[in-house]
PDB file of N, CA and C in Angstrom:
ATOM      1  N   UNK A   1     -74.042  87.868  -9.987  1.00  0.00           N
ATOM      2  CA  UNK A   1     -74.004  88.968  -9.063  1.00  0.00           C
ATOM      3  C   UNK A   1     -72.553  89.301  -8.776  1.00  0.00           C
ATOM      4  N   UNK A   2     -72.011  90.099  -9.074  1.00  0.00           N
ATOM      5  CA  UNK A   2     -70.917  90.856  -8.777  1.00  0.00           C
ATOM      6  C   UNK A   2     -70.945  91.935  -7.924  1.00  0.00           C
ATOM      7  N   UNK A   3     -69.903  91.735  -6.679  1.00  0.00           N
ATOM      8  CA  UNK A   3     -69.900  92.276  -5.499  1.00  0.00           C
ATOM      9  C   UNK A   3     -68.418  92.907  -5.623  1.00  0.00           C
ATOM     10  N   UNK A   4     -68.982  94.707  -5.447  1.00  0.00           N
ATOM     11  CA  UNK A   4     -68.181  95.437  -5.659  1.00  0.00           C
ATOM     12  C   UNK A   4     -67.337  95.907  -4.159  1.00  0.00           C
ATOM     13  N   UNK A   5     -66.182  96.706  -4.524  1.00  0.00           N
ATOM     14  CA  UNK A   5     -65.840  97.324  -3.072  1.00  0.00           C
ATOM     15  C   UNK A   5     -67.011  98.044  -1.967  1.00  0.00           C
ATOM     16  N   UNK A   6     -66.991  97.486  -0.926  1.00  0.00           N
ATOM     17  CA  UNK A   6     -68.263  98.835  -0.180  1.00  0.00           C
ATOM     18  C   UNK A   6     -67.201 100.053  -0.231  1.00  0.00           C
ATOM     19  N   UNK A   7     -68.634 100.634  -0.010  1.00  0.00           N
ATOM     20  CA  UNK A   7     -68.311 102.644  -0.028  1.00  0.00           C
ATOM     21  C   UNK A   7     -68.585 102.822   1.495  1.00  0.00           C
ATOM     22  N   UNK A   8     -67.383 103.406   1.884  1.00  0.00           N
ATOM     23  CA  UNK A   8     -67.774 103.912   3.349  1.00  0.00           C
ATOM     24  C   UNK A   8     -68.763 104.941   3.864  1.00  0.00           C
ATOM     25  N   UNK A   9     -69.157 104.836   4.984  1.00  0.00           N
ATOM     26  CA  UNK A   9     -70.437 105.079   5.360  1.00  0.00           C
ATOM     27  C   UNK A   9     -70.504 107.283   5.046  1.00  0.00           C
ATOM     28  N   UNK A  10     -68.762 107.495   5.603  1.00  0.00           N
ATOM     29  CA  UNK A  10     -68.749 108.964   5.074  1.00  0.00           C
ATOM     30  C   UNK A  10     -68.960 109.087   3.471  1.00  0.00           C
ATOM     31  N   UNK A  11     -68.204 108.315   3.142  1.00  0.00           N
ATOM     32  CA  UNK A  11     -68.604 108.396   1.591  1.00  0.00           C
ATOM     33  C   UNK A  11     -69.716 108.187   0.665  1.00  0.00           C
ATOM     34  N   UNK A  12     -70.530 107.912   1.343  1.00  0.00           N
ATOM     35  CA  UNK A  12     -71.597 107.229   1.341  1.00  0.00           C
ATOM     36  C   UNK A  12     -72.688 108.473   1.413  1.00  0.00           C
ATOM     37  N   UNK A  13     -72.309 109.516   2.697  1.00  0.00           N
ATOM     38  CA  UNK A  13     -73.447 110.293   2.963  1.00  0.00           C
ATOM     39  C   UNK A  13     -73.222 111.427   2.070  1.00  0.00           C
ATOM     40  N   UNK A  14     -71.800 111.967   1.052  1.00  0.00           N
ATOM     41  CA  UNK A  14     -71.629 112.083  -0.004  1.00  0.00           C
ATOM     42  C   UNK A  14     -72.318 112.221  -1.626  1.00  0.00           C
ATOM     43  N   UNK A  15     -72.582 111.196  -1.571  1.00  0.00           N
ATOM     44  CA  UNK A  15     -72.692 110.056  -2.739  1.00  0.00           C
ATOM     45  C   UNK A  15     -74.310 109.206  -2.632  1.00  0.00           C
ATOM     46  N   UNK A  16     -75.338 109.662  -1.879  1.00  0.00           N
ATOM     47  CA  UNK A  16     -76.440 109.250  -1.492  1.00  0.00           C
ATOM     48  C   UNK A  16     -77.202 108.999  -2.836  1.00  0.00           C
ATOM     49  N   UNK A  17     -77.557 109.824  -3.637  1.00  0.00           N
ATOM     50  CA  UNK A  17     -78.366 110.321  -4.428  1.00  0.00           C
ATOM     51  C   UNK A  17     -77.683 109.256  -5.364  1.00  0.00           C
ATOM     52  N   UNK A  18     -76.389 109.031  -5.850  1.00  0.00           N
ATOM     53  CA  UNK A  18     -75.361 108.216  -7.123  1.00  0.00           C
ATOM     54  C   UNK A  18     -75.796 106.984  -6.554  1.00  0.00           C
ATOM     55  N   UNK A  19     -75.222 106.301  -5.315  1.00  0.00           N
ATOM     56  CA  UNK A  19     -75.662 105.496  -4.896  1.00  0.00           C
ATOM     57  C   UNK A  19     -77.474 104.740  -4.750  1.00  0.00           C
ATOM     58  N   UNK A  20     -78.549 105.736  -4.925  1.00  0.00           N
ATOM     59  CA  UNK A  20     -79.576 105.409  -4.866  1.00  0.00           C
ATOM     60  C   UNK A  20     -79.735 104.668  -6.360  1.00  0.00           C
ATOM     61  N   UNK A  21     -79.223 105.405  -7.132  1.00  0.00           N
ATOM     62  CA  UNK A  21     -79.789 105.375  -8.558  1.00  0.00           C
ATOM     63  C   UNK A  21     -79.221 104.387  -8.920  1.00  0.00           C
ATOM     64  N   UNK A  22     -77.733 103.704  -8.473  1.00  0.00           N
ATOM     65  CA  UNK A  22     -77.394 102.825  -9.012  1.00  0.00           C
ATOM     66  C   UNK A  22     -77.431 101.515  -8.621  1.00  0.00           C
ATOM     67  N   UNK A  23     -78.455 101.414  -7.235  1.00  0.00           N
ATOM     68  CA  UNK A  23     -78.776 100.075  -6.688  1.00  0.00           C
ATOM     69  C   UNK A  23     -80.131 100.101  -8.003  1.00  0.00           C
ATOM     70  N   UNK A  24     -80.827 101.236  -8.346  1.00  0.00           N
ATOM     71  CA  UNK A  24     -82.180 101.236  -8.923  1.00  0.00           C
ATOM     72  C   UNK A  24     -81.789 100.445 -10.620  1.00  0.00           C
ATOM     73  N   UNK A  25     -80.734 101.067 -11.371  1.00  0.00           N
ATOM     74  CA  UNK A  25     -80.636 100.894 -12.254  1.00  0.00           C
ATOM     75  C   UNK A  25     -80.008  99.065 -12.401  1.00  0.00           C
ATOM     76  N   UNK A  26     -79.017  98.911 -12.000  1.00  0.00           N
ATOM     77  CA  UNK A  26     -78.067  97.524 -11.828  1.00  0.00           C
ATOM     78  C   UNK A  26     -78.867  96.651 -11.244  1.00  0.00           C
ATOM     79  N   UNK A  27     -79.752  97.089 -10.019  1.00  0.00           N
ATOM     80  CA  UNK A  27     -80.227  95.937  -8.731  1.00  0.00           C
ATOM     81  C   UNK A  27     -78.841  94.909  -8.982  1.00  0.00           C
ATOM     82  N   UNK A  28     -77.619  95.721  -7.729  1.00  0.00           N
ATOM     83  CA  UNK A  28     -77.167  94.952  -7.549  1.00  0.00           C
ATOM     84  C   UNK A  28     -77.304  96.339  -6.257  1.00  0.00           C
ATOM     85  N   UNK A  29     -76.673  95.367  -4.741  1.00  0.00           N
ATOM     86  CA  UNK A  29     -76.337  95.900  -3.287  1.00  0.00           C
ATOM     87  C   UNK A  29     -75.369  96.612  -3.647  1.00  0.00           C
ATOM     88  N   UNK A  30     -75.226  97.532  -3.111  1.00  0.00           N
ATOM     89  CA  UNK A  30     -73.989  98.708  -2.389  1.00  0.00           C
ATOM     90  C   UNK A  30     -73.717  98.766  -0.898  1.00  0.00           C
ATOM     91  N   UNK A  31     -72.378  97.857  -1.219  1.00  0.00           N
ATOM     92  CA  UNK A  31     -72.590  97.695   0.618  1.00  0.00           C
ATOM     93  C   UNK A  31     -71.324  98.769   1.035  1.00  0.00           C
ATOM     94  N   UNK A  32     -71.811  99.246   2.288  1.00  0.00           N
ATOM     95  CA  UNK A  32     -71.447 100.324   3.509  1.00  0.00           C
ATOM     96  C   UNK A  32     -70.860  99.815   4.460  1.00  0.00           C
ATOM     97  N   UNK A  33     -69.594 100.016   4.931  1.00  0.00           N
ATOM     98  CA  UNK A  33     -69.087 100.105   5.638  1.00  0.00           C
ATOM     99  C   UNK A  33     -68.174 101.215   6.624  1.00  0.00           C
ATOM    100  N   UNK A  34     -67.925 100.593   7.536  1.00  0.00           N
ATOM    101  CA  UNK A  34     -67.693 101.327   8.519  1.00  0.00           C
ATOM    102  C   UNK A  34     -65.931 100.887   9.374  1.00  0.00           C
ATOM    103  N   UNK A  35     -64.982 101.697   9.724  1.00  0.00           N
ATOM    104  CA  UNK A  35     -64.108 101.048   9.996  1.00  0.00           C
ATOM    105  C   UNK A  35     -63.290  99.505   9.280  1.00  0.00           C
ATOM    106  N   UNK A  36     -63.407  99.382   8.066  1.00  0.00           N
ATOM    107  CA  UNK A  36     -63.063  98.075   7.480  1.00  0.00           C
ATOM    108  C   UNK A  36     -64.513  96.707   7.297  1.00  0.00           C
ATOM    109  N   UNK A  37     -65.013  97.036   8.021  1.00  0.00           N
ATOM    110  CA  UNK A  37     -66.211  95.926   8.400  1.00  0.00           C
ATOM    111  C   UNK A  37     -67.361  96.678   7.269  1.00  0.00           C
ATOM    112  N   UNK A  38     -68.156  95.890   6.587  1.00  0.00           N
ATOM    113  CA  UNK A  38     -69.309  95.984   6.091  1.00  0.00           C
ATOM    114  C   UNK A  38     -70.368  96.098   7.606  1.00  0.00           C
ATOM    115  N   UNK A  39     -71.555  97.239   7.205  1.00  0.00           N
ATOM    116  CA  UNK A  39     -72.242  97.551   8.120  1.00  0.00           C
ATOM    117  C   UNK A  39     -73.709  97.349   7.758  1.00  0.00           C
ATOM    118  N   UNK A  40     -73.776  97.800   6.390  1.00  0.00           N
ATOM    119  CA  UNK A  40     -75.710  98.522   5.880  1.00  0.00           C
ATOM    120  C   UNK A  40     -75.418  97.636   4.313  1.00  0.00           C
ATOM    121  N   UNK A  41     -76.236  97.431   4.022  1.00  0.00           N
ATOM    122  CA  UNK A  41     -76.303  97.788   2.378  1.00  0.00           C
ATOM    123  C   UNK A  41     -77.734  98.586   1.863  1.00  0.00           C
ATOM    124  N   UNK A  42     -77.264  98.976   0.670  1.00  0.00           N
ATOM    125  CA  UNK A  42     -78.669 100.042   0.238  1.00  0.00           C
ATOM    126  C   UNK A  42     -78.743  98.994  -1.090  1.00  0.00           C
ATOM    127  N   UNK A  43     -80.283  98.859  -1.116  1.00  0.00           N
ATOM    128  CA  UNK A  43     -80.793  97.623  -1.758  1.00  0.00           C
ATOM    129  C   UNK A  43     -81.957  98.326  -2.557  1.00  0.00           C
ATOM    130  N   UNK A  44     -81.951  97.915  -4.151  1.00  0.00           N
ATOM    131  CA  UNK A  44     -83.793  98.724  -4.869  1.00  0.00           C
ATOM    132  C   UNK A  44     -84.514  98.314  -3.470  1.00  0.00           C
ATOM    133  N   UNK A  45     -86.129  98.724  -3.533  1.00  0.00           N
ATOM    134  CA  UNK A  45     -86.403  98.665  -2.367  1.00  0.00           C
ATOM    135  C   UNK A  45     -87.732  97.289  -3.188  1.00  0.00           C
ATOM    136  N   UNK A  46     -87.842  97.360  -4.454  1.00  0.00           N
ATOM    137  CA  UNK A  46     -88.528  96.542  -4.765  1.00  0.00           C
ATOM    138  C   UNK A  46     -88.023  95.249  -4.775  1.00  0.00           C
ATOM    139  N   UNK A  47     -86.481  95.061  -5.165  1.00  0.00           N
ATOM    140  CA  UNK A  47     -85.719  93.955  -4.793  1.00  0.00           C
ATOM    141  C   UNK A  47     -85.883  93.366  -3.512  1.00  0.00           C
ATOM    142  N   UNK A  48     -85.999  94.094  -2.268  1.00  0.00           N
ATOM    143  CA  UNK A  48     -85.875  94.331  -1.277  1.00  0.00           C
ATOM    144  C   UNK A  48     -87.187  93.293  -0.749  1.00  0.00           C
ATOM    145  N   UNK A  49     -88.077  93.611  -2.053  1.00  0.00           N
ATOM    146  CA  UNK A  49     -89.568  93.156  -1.229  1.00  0.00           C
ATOM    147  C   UNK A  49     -89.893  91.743  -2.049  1.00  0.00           C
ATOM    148  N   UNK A  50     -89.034  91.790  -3.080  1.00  0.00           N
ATOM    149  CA  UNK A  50     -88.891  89.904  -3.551  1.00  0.00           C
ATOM    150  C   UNK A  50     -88.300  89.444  -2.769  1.00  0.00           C
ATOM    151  N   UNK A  51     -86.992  89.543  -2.829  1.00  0.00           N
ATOM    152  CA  UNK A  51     -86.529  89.025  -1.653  1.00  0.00           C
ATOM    153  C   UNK A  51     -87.205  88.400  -0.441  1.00  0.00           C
ATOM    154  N   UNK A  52     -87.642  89.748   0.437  1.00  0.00           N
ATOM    155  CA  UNK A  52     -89.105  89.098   1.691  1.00  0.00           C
ATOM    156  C   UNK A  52     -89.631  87.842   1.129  1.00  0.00           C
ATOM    157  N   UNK A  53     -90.197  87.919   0.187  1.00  0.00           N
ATOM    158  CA  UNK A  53     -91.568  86.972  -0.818  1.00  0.00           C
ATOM    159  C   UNK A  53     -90.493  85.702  -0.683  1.00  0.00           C
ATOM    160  N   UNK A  54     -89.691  85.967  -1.222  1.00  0.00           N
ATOM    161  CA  UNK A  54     -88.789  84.738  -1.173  1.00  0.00           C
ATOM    162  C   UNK A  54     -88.758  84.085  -0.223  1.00  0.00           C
ATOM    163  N   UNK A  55     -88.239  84.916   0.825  1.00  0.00           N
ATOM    164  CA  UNK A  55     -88.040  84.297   2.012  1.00  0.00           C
ATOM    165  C   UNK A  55     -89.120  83.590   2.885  1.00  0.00           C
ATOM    166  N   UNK A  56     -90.316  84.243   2.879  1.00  0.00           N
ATOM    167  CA  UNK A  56     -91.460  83.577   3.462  1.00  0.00           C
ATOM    168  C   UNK A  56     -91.813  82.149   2.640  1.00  0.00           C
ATOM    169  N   UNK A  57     -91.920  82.350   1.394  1.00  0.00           N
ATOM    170  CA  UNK A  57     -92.195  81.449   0.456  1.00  0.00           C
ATOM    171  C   UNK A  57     -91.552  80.073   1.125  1.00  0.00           C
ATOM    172  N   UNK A  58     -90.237  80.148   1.371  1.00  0.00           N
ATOM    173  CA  UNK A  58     -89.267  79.550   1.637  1.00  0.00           C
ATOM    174  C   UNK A  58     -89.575  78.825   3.181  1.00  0.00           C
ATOM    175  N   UNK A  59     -90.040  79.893   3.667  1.00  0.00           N
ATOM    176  CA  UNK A  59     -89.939  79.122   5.249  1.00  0.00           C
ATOM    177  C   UNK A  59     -91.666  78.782   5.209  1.00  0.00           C
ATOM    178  N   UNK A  60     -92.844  78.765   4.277  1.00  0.00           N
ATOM    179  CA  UNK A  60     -93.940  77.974   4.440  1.00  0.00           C
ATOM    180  C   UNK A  60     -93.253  76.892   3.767  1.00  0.00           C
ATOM    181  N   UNK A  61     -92.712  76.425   2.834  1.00  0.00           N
ATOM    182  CA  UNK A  61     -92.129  74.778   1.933  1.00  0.00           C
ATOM    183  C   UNK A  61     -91.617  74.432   3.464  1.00  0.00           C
ATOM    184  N   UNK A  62     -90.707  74.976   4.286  1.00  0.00           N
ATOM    185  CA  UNK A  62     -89.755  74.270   5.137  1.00  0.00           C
ATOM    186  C   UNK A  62     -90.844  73.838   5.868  1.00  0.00           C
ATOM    187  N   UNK A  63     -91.662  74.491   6.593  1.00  0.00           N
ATOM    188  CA  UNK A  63     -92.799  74.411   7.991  1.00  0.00           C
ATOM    189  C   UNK A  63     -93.644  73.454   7.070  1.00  0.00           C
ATOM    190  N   UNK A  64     -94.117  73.263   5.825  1.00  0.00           N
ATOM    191  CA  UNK A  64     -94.558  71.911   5.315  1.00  0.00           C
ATOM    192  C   UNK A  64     -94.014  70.583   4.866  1.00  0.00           C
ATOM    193  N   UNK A  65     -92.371  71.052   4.590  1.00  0.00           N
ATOM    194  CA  UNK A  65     -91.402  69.497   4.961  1.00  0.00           C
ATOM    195  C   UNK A  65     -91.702  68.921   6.114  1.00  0.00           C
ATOM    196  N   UNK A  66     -91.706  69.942   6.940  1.00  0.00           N
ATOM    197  CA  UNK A  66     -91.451  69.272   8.720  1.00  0.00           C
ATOM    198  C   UNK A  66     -92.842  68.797   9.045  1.00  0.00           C
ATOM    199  N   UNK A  67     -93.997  68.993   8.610  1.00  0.00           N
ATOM    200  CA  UNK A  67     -95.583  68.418   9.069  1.00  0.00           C
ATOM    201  C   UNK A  67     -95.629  67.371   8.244  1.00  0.00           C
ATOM    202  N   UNK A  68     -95.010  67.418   6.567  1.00  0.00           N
ATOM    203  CA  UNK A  68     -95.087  65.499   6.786  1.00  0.00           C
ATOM    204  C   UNK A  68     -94.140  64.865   7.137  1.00  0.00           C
ATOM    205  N   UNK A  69     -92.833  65.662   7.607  1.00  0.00           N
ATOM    206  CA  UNK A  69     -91.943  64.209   7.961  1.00  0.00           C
ATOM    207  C   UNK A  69     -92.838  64.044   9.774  1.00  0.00           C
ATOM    208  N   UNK A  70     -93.315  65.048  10.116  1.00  0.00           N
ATOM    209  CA  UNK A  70     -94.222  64.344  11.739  1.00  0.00           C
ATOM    210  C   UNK A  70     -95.334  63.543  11.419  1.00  0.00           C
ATOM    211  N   UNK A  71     -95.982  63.614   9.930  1.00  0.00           N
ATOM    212  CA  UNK A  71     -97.074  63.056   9.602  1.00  0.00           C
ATOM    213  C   UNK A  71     -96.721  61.431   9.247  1.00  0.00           C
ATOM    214  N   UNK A  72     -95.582  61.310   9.217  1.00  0.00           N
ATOM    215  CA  UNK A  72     -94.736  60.144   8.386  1.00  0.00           C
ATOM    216  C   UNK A  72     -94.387  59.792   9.733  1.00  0.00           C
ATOM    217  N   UNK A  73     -94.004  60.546  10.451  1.00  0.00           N
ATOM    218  CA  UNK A  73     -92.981  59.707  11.857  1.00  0.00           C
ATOM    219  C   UNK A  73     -94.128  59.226  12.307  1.00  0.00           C
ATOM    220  N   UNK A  74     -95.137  59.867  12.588  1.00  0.00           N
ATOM    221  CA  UNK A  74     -96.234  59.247  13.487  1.00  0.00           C
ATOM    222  C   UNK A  74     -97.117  58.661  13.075  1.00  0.00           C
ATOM    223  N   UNK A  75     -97.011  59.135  12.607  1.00  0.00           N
ATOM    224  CA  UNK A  75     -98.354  57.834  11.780  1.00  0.00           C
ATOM    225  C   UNK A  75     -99.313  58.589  11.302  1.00  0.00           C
ATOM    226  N   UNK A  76     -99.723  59.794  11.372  1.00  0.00           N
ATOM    227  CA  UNK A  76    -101.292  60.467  11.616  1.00  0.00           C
ATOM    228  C   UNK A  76    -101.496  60.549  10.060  1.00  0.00           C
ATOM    229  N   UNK A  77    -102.636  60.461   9.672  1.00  0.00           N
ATOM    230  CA  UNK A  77    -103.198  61.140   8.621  1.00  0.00           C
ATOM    231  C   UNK A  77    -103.866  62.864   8.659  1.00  0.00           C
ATOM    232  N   UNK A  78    -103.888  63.389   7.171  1.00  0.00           N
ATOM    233  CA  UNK A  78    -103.842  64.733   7.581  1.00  0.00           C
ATOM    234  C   UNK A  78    -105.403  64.975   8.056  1.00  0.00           C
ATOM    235  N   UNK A  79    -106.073  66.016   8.651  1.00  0.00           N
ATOM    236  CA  UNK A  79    -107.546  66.516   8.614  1.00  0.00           C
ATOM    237  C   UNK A  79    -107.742  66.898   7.727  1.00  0.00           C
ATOM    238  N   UNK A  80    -108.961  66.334   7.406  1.00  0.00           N
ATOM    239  CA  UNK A  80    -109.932  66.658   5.662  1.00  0.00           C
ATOM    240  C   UNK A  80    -110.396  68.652   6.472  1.00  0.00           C
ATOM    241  N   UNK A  81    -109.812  69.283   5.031  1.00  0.00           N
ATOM    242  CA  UNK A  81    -110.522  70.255   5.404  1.00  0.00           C
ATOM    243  C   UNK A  81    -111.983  71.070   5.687  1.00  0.00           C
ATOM    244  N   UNK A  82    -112.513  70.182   5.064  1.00  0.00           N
ATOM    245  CA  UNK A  82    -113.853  70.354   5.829  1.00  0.00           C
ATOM    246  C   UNK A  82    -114.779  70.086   6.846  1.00  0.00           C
ATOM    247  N   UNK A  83    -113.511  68.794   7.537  1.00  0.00           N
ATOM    248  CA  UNK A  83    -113.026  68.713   9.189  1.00  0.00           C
ATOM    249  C   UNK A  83    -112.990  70.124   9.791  1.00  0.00           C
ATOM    250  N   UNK A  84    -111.638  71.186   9.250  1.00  0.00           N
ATOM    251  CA  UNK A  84    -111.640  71.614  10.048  1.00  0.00           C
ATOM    252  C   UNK A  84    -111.992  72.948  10.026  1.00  0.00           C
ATOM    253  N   UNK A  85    -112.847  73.202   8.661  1.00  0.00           N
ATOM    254  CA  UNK A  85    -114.030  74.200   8.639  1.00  0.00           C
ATOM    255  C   UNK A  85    -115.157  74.088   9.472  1.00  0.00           C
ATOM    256  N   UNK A  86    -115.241  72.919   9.583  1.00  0.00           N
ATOM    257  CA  UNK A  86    -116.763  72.648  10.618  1.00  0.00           C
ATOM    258  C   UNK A  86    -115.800  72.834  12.479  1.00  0.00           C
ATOM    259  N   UNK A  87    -114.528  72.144  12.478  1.00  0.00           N
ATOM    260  CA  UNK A  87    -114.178  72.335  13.829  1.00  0.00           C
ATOM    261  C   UNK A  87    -113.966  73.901  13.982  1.00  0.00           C
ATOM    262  N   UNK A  88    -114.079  74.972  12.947  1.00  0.00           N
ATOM    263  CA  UNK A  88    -113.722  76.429  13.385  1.00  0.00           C
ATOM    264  C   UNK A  88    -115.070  77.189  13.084  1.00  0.00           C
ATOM    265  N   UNK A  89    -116.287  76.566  12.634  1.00  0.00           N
ATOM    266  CA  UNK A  89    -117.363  76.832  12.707  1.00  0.00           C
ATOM    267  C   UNK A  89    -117.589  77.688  11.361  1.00  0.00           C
ATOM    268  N   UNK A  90    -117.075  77.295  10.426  1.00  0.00           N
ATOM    269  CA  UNK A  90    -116.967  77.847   8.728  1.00  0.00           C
ATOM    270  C   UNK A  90    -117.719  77.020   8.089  1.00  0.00           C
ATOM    271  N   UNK A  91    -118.227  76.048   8.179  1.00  0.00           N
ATOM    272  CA  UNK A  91    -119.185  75.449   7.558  1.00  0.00           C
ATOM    273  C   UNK A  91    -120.523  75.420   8.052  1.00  0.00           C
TER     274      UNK A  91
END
């Protein structure tokens, strides 16, 4: 991934249409700034939505590290799921 100069945000409202096409074509970010500071970036929008996927993906593995290291600290064994189909009234 190669991270180019941002295009300022005037230059930017310019250059909308160049800029769309070339996050679409590259999928790489075009980042926007404002006063010296990076502000926005314009991202494919399908990139945009792996990304998400990623990220959730990511934080169910973490939220299931952390239930067995409590399953490990404490001692518990897990509920058989058909425990807890019958405790939610699915069986």
């Amino acid at each position: 991934m190669s991270i180019t100069a941002p295009v300022t945000v005037s230059d930017a409202r310019d250059q909308l249409a160049a800029i769309i096409d070339r996050v679409r074509a590259e999928h790489e970010p075009v980042y926007l700034s404002r006063r010296g500071q990076r502000v926005a970036a314009v991202i494919d929008a399908d990139d945009l939505e792996r990304l998400i996927e990623l990220a959730e993906d990511m934080a169910d593995i973490r939220a299931a590290e952390e239930s067995r290291e409590e399953m490990r600290r404490t001692q518990n064994e897990p509920t058989p799921w058909e425990t807890v189909k019958a405790d939610l009234g699915l069986a």
